[in-house]
Protein backbone atom coordinates (compact mmCIF):
# COMPACT_ATOMS: atom_id res chain seq x y z
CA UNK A 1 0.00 0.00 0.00
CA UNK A 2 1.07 3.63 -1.49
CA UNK A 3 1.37 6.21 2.07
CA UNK A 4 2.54 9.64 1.08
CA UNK A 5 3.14 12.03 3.69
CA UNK A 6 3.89 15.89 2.80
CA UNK A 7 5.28 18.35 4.86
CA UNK A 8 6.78 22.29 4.73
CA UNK A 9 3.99 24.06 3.97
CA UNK A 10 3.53 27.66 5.98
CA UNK A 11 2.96 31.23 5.84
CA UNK A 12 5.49 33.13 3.29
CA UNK A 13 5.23 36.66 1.78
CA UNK A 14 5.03 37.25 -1.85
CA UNK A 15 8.34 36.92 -3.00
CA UNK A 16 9.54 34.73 -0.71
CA UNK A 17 10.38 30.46 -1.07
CA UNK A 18 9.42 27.32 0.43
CA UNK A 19 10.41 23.45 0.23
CA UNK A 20 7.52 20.89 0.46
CA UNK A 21 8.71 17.31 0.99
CA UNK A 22 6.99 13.87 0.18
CA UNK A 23 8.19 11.44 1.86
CA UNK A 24 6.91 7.79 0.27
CA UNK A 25 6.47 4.17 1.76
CA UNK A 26 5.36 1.48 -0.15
CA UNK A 27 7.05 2.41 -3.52
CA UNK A 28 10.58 3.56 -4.29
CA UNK A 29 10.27 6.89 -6.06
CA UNK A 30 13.36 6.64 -7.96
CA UNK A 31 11.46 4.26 -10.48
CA UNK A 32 8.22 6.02 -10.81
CA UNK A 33 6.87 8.91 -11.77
CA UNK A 34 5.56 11.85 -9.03
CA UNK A 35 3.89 14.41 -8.89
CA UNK A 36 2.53 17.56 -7.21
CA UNK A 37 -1.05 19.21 -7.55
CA UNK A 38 -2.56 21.63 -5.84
CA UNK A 39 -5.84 23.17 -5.03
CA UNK A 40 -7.20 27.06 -3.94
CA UNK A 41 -10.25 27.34 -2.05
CA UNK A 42 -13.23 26.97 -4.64
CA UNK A 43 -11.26 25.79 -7.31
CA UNK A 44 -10.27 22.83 -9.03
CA UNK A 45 -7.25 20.36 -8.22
CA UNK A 46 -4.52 21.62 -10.86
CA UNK A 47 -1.28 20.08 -11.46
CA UNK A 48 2.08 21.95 -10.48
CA UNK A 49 4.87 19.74 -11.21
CA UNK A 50 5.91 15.76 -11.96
CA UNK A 51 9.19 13.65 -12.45
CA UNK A 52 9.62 10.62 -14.08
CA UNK A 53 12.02 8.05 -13.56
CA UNK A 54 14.35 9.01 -15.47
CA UNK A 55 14.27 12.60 -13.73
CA UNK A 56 12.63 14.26 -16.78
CA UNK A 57 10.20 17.03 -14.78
CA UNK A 58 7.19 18.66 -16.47
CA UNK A 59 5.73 22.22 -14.57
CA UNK A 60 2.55 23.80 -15.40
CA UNK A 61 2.78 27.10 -16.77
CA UNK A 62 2.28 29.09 -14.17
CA UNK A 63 5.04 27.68 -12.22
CA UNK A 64 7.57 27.47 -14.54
CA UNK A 65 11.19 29.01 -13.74
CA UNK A 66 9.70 29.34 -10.08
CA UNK A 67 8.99 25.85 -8.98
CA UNK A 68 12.25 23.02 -8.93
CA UNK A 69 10.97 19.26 -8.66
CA UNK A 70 13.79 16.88 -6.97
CA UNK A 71 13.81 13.45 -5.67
CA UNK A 72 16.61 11.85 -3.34
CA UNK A 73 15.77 8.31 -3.65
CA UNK A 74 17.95 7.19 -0.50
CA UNK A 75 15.68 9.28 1.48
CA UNK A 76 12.58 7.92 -1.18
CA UNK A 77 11.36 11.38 -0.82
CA UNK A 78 10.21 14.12 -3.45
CA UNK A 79 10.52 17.96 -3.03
CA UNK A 80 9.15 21.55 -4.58
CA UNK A 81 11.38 23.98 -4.35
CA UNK A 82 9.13 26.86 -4.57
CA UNK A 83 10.61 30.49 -5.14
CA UNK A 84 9.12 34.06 -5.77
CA UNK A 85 5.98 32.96 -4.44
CA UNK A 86 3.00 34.63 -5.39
CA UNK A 87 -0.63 35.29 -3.68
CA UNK A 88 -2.33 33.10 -6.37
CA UNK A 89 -0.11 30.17 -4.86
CA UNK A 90 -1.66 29.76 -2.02
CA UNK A 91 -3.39 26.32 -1.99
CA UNK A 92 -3.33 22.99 -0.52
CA UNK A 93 -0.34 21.03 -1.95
CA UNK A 94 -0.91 17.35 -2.71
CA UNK A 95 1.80 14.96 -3.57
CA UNK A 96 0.86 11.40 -6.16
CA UNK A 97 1.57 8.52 -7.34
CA UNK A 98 -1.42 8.75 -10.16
CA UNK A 99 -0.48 4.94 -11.06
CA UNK A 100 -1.98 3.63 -7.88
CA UNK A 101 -4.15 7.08 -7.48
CA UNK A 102 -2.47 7.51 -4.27
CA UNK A 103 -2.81 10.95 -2.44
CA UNK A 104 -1.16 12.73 0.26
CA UNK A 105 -3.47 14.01 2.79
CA UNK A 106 -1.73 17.94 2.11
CA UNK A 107 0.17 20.62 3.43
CA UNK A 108 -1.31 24.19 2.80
CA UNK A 109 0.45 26.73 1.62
CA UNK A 110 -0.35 30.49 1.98
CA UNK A 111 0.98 33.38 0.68
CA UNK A 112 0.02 36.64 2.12
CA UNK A 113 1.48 39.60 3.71
């Protein structure tokens, strides 16, 4: 069974960075793909960011050149880097494994000064 636990979400101002961490049991990261989605109060669940095996990462638009995905597979744990943070970040992050549609239970993130 797929358990994904995320942590580092907090309060940041605009402008400022964060690092969320997934930390997986019950798969090994460093041969699967991951990713991170996110959803704002009233909205829709939107992806941010995946990696793939092979390390090849994908970002949604709005993140891109902001957001870093990582993985450090002796830890079996997935990161966002998330600089120059902006209001319209501020959501509930959830890290997946779509394969098994496993979810994280989230970490929120807010953005406000």
């Amino acid at each position: 069974q797929v358990h994904l636990v995320e942590s580092g979400g907090g309060l940041v101002q605009p402008g400022g960075s964060l690092r969320l961490s997934c930390a997986a049991s019950g798969i090994s990261v460093s041969i699967t793909t991951m990713g991170w989605y996110r959803q704002a109060p009233g909205q829709q669940r939107e992806f941010v960011a995946s990696i793939s095996s092979s390390l090849t990462p994908a970002y949604a638009d709005s993140v891109k050149g902001r957001f870093t995905i990582s993985r450090d597979n002796a830890k079996n744990t997935v990161y966002l880097q998330m600089n120059s943070l902006k209001a319209e970040d501020t959501a509930v992050y959830y890290c997946t494994h779509l394969r098994t549609a496993s979810w994280g239970q989230g970490t929120q993130v807010t953005v406000s000064s």
